[in-house]
PDB file of N, CA and C in Angstrom:
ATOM      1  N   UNK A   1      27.607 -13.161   7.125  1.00  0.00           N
ATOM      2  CA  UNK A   1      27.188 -11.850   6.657  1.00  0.00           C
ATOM      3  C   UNK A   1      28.304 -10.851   6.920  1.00  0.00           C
ATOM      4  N   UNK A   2      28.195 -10.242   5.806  1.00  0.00           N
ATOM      5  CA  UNK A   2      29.959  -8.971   6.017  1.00  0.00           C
ATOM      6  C   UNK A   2      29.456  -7.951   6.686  1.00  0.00           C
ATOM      7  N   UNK A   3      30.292  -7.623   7.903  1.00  0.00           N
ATOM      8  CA  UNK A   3      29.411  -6.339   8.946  1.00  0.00           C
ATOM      9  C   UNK A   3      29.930  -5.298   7.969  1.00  0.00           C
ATOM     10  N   UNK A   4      29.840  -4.085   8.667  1.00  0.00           N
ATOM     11  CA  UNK A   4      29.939  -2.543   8.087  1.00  0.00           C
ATOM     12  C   UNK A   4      29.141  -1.378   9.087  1.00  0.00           C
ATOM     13  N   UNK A   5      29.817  -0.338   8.854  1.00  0.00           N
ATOM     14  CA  UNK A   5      29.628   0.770   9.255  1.00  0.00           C
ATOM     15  C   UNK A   5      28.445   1.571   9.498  1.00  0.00           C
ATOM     16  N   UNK A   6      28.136   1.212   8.019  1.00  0.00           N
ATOM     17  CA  UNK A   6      26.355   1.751   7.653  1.00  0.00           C
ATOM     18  C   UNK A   6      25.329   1.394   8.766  1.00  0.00           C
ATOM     19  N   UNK A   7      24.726   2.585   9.066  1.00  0.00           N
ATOM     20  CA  UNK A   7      23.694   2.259  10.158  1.00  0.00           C
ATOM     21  C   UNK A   7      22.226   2.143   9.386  1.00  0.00           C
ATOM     22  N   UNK A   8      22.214   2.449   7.957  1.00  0.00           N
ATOM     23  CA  UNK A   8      21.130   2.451   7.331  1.00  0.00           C
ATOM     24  C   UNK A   8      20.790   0.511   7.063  1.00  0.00           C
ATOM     25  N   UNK A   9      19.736   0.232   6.261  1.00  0.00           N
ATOM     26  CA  UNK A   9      19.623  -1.472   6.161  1.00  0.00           C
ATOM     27  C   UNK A   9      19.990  -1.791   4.952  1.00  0.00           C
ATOM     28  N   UNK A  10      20.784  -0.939   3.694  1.00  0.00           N
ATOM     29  CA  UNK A  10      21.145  -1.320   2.796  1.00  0.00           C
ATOM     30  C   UNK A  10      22.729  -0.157   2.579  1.00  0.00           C
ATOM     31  N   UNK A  11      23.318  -0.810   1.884  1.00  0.00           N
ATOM     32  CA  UNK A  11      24.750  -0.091   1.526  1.00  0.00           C
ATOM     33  C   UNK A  11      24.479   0.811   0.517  1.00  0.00           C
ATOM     34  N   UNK A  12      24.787   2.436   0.726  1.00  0.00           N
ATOM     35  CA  UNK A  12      24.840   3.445  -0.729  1.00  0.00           C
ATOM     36  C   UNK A  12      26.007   2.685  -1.362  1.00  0.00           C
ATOM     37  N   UNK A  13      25.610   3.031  -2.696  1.00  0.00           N
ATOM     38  CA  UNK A  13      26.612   2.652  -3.669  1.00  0.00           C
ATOM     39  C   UNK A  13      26.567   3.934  -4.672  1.00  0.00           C
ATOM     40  N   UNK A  14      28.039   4.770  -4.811  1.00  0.00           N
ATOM     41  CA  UNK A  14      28.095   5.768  -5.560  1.00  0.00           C
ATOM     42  C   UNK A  14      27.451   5.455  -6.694  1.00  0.00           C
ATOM     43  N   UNK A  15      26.706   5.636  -7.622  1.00  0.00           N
ATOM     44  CA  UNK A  15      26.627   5.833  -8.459  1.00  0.00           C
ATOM     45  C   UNK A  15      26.000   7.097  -9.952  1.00  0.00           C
ATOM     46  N   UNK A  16      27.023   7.527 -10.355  1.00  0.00           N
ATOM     47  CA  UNK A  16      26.744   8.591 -10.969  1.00  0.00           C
ATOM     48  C   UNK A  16      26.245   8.541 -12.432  1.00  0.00           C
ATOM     49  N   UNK A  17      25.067   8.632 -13.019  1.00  0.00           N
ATOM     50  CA  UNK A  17      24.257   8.356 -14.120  1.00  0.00           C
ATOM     51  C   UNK A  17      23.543   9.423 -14.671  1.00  0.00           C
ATOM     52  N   UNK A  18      23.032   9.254 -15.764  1.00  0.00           N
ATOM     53  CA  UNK A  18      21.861  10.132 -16.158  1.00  0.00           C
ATOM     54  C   UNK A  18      20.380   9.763 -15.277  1.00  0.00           C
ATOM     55  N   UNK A  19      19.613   9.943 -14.772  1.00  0.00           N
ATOM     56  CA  UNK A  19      18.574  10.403 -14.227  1.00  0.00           C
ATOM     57  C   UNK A  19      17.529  10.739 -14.873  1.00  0.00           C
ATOM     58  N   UNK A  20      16.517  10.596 -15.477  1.00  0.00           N
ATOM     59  CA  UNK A  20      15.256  11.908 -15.131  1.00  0.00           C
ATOM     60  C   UNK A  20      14.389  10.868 -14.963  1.00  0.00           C
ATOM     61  N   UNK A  21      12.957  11.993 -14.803  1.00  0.00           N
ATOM     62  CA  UNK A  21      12.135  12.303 -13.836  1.00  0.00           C
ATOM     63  C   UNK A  21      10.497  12.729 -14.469  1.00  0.00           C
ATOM     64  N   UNK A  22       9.535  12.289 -14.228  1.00  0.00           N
ATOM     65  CA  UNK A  22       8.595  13.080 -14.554  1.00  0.00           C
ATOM     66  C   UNK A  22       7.641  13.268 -13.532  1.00  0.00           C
ATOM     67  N   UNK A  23       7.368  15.164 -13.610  1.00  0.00           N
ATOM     68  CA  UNK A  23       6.739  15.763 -12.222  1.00  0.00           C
ATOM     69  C   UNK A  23       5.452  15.716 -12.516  1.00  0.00           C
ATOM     70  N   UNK A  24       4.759  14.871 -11.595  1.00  0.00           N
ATOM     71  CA  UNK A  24       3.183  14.580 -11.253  1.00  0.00           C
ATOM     72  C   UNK A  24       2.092  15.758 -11.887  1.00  0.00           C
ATOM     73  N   UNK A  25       2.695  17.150 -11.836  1.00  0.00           N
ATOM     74  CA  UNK A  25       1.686  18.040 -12.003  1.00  0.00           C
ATOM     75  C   UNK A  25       1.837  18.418 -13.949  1.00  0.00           C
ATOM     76  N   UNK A  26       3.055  19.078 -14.250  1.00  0.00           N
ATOM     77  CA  UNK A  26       2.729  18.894 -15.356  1.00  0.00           C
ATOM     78  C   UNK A  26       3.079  18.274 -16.309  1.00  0.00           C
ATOM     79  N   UNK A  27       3.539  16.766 -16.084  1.00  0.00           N
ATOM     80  CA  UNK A  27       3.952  15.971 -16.723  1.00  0.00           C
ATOM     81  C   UNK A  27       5.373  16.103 -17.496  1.00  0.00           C
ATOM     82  N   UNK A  28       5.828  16.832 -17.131  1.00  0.00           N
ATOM     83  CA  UNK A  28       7.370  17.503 -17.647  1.00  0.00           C
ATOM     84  C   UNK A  28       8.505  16.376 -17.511  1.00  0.00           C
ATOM     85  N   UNK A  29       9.085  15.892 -18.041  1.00  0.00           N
ATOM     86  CA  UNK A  29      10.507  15.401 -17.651  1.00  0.00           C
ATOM     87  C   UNK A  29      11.806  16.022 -17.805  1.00  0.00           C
ATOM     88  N   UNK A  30      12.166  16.013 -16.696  1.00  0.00           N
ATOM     89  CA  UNK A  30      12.807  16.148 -16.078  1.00  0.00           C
ATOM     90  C   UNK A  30      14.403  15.648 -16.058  1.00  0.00           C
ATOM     91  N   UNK A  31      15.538  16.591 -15.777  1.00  0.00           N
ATOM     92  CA  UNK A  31      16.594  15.379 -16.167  1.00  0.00           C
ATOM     93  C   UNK A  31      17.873  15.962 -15.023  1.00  0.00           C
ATOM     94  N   UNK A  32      18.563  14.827 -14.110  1.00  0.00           N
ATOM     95  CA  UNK A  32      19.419  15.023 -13.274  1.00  0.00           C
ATOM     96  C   UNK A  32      20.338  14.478 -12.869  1.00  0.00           C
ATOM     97  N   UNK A  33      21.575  13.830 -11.972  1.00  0.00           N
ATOM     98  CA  UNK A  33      22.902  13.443 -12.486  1.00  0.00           C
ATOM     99  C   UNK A  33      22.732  12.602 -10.829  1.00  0.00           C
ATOM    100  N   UNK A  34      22.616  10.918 -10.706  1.00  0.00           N
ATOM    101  CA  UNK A  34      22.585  10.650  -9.620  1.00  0.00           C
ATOM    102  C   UNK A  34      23.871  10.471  -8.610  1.00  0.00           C
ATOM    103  N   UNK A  35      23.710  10.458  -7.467  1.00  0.00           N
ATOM    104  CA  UNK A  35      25.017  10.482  -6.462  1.00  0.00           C
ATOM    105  C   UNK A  35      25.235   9.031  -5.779  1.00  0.00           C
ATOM    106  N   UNK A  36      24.201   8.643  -5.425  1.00  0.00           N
ATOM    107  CA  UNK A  36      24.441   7.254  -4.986  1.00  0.00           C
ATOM    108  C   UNK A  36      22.664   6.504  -4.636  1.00  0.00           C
ATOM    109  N   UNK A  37      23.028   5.030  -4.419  1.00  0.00           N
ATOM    110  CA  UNK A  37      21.615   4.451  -4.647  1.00  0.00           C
ATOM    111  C   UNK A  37      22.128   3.504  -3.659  1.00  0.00           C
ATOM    112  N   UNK A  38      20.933   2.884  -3.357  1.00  0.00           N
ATOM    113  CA  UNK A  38      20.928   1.927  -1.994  1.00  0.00           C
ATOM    114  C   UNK A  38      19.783   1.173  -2.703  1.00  0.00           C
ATOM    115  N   UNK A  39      19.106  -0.277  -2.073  1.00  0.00           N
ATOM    116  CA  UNK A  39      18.335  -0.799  -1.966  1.00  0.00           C
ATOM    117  C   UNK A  39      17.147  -0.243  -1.877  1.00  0.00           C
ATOM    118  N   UNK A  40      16.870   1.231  -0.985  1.00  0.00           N
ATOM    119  CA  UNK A  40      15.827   1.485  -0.957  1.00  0.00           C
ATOM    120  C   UNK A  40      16.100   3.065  -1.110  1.00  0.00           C
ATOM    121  N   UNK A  41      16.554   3.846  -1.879  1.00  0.00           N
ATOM    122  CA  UNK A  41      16.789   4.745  -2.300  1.00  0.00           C
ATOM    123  C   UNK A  41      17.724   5.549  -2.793  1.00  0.00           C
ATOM    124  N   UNK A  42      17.424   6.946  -3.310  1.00  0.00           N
ATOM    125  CA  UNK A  42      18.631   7.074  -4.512  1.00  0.00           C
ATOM    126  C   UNK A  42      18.480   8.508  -3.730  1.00  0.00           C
ATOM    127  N   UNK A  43      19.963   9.065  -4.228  1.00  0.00           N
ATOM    128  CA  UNK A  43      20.089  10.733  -3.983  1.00  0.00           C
ATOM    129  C   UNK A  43      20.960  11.148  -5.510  1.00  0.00           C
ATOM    130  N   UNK A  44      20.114  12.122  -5.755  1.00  0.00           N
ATOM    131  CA  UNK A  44      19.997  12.899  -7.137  1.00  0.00           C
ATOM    132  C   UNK A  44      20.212  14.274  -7.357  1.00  0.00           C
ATOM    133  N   UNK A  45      20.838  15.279  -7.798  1.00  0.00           N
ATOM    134  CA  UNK A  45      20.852  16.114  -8.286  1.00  0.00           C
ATOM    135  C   UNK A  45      20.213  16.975  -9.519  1.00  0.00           C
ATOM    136  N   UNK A  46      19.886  18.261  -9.686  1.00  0.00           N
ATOM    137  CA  UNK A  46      18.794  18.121 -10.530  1.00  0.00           C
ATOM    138  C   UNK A  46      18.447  19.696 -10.356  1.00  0.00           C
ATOM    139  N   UNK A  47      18.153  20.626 -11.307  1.00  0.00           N
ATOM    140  CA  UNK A  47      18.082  22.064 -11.333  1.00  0.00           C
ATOM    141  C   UNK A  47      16.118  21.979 -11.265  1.00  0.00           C
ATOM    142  N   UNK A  48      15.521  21.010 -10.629  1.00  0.00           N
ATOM    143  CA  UNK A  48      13.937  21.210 -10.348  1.00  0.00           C
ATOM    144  C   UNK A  48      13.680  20.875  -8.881  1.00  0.00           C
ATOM    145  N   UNK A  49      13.335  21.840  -8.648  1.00  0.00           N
ATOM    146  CA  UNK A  49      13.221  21.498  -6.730  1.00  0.00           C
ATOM    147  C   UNK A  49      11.589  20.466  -6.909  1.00  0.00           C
ATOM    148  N   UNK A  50      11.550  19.707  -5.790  1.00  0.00           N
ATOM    149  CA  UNK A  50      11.091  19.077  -5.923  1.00  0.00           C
ATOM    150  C   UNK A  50      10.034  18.822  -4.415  1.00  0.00           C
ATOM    151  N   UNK A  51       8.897  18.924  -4.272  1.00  0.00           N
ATOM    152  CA  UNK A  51       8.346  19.091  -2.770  1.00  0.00           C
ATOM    153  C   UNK A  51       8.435  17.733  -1.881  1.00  0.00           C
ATOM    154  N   UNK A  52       8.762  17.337  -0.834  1.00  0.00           N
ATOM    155  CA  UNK A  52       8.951  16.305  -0.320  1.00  0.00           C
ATOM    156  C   UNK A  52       7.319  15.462  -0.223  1.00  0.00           C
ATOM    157  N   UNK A  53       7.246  14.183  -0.610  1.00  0.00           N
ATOM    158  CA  UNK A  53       6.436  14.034  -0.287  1.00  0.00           C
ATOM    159  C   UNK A  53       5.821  13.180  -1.563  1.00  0.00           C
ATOM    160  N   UNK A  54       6.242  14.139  -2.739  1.00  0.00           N
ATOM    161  CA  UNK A  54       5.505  14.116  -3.918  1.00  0.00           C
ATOM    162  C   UNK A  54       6.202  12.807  -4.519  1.00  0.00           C
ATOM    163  N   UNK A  55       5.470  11.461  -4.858  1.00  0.00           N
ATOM    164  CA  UNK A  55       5.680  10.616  -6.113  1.00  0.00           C
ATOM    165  C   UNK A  55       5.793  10.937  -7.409  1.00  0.00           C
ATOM    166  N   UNK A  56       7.016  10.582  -7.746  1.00  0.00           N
ATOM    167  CA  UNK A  56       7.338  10.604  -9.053  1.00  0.00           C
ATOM    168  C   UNK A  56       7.743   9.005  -9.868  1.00  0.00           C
ATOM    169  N   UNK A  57       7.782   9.070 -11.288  1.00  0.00           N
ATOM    170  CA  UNK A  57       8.462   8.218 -12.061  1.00  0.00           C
ATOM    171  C   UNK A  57       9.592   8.113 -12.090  1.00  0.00           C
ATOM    172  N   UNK A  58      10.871   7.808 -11.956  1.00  0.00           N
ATOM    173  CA  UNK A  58      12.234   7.952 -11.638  1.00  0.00           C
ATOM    174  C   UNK A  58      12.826   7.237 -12.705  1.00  0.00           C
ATOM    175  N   UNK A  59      13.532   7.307 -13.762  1.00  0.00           N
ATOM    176  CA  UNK A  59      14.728   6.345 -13.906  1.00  0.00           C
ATOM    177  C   UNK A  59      15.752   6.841 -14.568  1.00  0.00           C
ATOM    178  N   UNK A  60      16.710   5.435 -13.965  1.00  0.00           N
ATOM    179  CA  UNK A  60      17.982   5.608 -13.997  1.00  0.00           C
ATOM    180  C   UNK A  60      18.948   5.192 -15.043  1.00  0.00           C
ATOM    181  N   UNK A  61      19.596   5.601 -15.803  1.00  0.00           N
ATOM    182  CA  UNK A  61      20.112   5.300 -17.022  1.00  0.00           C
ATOM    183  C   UNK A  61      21.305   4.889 -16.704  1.00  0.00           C
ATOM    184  N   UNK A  62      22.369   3.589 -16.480  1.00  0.00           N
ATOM    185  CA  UNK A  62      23.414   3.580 -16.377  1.00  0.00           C
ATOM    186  C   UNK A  62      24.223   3.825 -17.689  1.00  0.00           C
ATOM    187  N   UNK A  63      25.586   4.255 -17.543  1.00  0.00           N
ATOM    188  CA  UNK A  63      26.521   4.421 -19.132  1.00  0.00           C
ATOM    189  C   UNK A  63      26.674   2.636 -19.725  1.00  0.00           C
ATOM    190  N   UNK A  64      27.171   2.230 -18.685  1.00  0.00           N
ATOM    191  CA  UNK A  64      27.071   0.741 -19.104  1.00  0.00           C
ATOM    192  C   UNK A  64      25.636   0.070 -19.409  1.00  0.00           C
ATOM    193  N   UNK A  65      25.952  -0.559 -21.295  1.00  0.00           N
ATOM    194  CA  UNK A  65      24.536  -0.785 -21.616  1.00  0.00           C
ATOM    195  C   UNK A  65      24.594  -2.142 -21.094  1.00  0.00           C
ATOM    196  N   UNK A  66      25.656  -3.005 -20.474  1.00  0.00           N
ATOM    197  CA  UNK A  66      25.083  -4.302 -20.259  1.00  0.00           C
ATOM    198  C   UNK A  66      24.348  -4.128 -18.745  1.00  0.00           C
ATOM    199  N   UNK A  67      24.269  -2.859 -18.203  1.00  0.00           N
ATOM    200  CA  UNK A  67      23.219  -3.048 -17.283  1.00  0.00           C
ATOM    201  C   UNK A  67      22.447  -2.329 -17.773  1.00  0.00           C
ATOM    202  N   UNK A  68      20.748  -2.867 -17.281  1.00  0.00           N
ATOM    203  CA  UNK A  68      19.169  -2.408 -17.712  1.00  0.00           C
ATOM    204  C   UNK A  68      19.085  -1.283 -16.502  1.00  0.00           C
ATOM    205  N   UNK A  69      18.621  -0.298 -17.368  1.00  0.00           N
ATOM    206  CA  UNK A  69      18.038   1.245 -16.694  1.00  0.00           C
ATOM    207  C   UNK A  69      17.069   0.385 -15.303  1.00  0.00           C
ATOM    208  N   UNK A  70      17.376   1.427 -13.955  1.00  0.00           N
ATOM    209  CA  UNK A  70      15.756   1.084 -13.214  1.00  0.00           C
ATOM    210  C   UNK A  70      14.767   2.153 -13.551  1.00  0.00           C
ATOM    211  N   UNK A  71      13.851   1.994 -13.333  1.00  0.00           N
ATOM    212  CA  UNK A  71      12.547   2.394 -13.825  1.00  0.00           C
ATOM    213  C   UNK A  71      11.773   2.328 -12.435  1.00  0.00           C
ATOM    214  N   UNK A  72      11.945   3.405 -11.747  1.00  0.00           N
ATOM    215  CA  UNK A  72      10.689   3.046 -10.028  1.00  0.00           C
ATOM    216  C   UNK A  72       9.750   4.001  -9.666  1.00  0.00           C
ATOM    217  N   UNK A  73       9.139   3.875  -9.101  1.00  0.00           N
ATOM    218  CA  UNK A  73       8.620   4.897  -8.045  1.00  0.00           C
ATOM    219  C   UNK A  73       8.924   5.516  -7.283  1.00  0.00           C
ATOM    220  N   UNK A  74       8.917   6.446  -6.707  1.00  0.00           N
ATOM    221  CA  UNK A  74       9.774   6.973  -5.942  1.00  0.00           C
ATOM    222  C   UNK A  74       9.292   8.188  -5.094  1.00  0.00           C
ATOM    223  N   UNK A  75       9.831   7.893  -3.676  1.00  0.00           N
ATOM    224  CA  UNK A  75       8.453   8.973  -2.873  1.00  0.00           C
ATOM    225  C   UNK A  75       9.762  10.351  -2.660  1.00  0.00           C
ATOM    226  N   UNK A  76       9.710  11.315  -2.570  1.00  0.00           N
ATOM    227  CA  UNK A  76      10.884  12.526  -2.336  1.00  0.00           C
ATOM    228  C   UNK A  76      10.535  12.698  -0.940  1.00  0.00           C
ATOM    229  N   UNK A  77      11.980  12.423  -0.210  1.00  0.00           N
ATOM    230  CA  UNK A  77      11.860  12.579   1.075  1.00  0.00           C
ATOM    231  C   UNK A  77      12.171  14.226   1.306  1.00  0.00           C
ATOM    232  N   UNK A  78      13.186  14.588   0.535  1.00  0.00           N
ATOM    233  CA  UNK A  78      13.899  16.145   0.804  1.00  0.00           C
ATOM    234  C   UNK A  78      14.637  16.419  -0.234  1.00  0.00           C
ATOM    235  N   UNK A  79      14.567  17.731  -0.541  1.00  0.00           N
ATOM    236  CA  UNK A  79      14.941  18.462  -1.854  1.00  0.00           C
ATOM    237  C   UNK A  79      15.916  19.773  -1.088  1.00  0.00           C
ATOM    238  N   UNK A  80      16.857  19.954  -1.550  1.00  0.00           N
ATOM    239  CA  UNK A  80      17.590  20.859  -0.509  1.00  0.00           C
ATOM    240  C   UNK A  80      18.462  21.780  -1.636  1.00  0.00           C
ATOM    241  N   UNK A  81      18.624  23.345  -1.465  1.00  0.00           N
ATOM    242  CA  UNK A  81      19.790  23.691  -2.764  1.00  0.00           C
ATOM    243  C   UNK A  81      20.756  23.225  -2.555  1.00  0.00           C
ATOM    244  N   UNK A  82      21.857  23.056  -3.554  1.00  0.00           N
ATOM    245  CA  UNK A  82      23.196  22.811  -3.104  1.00  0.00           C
ATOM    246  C   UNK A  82      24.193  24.068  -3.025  1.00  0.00           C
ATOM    247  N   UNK A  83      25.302  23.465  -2.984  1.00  0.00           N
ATOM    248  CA  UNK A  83      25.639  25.487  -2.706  1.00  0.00           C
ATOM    249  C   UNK A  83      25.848  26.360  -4.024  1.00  0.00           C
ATOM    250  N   UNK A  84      25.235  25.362  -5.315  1.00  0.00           N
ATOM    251  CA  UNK A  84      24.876  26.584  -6.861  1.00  0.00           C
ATOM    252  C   UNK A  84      23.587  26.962  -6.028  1.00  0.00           C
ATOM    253  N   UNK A  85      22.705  27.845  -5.837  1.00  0.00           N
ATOM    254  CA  UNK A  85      21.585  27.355  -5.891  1.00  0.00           C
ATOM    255  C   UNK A  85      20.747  26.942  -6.729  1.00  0.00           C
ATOM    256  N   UNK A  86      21.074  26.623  -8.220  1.00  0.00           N
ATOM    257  CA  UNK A  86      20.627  26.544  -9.200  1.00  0.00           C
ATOM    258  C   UNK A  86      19.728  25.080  -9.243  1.00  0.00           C
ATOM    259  N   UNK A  87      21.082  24.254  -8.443  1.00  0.00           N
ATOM    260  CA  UNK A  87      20.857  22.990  -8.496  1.00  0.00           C
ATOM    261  C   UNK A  87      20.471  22.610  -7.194  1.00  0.00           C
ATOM    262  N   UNK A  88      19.692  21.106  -7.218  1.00  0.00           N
ATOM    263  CA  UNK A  88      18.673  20.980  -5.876  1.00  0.00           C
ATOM    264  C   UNK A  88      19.028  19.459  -5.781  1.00  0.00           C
ATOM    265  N   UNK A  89      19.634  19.575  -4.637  1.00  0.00           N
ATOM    266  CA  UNK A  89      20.147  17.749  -3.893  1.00  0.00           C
ATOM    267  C   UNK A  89      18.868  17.069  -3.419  1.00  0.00           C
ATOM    268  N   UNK A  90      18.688  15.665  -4.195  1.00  0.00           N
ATOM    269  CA  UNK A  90      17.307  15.233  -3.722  1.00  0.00           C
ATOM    270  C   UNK A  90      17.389  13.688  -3.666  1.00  0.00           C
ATOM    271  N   UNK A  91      16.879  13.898  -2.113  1.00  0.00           N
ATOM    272  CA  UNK A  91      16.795  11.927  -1.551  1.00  0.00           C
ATOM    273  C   UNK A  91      15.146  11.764  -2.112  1.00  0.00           C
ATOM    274  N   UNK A  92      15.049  10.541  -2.290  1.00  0.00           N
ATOM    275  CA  UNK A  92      13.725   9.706  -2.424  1.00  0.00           C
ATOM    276  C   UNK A  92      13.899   8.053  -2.456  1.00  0.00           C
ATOM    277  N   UNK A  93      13.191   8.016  -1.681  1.00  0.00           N
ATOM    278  CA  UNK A  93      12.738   6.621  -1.012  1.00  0.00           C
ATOM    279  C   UNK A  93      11.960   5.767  -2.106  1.00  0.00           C
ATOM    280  N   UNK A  94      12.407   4.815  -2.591  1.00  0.00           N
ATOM    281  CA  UNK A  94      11.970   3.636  -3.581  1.00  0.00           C
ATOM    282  C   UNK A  94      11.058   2.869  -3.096  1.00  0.00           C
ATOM    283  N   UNK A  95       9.348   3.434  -3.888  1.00  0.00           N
ATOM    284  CA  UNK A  95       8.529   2.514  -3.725  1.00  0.00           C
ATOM    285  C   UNK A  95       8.173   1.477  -4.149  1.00  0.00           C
ATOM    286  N   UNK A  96       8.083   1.391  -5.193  1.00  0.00           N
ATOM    287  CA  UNK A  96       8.080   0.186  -6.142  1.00  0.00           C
ATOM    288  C   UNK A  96       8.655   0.333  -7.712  1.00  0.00           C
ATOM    289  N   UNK A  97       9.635  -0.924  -8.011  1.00  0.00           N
ATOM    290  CA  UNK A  97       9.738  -1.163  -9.739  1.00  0.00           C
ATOM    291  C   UNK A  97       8.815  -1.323 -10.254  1.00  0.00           C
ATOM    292  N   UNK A  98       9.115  -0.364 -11.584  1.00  0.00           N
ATOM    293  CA  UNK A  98       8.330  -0.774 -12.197  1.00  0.00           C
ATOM    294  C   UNK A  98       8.854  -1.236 -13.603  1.00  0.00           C
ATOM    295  N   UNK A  99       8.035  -1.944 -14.285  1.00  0.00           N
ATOM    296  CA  UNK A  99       8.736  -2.628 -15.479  1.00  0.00           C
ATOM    297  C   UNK A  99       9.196  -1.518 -16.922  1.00  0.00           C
TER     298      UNK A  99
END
């Protein structure tokens, strides 16, 4: 097994994509530019703050079509401005794929 640095249980892997999102309350989608993804979660950018806590639909569009979009669940751990405040830095924790 290859050691590493990471104290988390899976490796971020930059990856920067199209994104969106649809918010639980009024069904809106949503659209935002991701930063990096791990095994068990993604951090996203995105001009919709988002309350921690709240499940959403998530997916991820890579530019490369020979890879398939993910499509998950996704619980929002923290939504934070960035220094636009326009735009809102957001971790969420991957609950389940969905097809």
């Amino acid at each position: 097994m290859k050691k590493h640095d990471e104290k988390r249980d899976y490796i971020r892997m930059t990856a920067e994509c199209e994104v969106s999102f649809t918010d639980p309350e009024s069904s809106l989608r949503h659209h935002g530019l991701s930063k990096n993804l791990s095994g068990k979660g993604i951090l996203f950018e995105t001009s919709k703050a988002v309350e921690a806590g709240t499940l959403v639909e998530l997916t991820v569009s890579p530019e490369n079509t020979s890879t398939p979009p993910l499509h998950a669940l996704v619980e929002i751990v923290r939504s934070t401005p960035t220094a636009d405040p326009t735009i809102f830095s957001v971790a969420a924790s991957i609950k389940e794929i969905l097809p």
